[in-house]
Protein backbone atom coordinates (compact mmCIF):
# COMPACT_ATOMS: atom_id res chain seq x y z
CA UNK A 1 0.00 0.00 0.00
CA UNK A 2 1.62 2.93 -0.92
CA UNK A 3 1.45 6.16 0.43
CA UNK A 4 0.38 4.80 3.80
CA UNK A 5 2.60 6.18 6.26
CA UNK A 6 -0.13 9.22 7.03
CA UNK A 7 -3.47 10.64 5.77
CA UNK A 8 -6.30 8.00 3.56
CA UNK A 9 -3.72 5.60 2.47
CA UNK A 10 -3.10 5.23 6.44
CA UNK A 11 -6.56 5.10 7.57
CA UNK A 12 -6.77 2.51 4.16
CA UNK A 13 -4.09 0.19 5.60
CA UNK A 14 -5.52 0.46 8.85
CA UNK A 15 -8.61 -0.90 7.33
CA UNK A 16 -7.24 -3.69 5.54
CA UNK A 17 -5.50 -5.11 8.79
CA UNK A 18 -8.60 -5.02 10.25
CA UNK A 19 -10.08 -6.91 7.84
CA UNK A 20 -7.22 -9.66 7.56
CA UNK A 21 -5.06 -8.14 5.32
CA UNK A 22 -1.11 -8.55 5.80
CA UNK A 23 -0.23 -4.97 5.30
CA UNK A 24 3.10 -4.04 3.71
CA UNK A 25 3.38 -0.27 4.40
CA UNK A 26 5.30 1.26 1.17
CA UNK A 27 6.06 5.10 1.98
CA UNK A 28 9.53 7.56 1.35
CA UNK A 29 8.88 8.37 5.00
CA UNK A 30 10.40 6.15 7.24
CA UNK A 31 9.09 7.61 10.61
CA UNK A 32 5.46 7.53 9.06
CA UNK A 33 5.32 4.03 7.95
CA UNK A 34 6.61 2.97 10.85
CA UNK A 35 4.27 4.95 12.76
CA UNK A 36 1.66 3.29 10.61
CA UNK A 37 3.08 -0.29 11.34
CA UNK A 38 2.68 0.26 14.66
CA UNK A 39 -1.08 1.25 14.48
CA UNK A 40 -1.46 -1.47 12.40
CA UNK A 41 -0.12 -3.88 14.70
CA UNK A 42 -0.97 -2.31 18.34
CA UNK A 43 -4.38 -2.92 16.80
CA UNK A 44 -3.58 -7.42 16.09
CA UNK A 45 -2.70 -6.78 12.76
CA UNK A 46 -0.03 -7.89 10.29
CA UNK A 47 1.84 -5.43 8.96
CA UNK A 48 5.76 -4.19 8.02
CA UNK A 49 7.44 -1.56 6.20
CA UNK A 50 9.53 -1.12 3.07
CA UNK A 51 10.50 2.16 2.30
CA UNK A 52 10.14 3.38 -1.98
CA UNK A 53 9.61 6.33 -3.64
CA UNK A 54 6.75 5.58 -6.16
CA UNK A 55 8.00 7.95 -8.88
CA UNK A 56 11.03 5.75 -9.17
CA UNK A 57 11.04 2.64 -10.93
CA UNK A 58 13.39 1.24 -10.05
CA UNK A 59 12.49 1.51 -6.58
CA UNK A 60 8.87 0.32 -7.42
CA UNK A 61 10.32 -2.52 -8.98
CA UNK A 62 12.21 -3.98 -5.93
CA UNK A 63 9.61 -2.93 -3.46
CA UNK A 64 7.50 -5.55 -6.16
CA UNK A 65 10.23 -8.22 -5.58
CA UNK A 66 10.52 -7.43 -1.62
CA UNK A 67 6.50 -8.31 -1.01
CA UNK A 68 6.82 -11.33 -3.24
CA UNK A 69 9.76 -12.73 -1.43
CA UNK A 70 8.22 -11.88 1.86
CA UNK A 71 4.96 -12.98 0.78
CA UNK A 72 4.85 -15.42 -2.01
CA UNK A 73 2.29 -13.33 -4.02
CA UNK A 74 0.42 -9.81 -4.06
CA UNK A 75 -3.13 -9.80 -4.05
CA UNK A 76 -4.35 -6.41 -3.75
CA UNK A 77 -2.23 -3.42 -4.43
CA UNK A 78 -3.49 0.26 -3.26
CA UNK A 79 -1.58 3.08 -4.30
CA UNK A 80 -2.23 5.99 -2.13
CA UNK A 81 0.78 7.54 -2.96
CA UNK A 82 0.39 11.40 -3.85
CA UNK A 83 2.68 14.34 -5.38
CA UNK A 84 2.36 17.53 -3.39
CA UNK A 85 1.57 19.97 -5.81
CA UNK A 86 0.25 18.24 -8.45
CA UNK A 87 -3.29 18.80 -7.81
CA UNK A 88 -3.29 22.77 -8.15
């Protein structure tokens, strides 16, 4: 889930632990996806962090290959990840 370490993507991956998910928080900001790991899981659920810049490829690309090894597969993928700026 990208984007999620604050605003809807967090309150997103929040929801998705709730409902069973195992979360992988994907966010440039390391103190925020760890801050939303640790909502995730103070709350029972499954979740870590890897750390990617979306508008990087090649950082995309191994986050990709970082779930699968950690997980096996990727069933749901929420990009939440947003461009200050871009909206004006």
């Amino acid at each position: 889930m990208t984007g999620a370490a604050s605003g809807i993507a967090r309150a997103t991956a929040q929801r998705f632990a709730r409902e069973g998910a195992k979360v992988i928080v994907a966010d440039g900001s390391l103190p925020g996806g760890l801050e939303t790991v640790k909502l995730i899981q103070a709350d029972g659920g499954s979740a870590s962090f890897i750390p990617v810049d979306v508008p990087r490829a090649e950082q995309v690309n191994r986050m990709v290959d970082a779930i699968l090894n950690q997980q096996g597969q990727i069933d749901v993928l929420f990009n939440g990840a947003a461009r200050e700026g871009l909206a004006q």
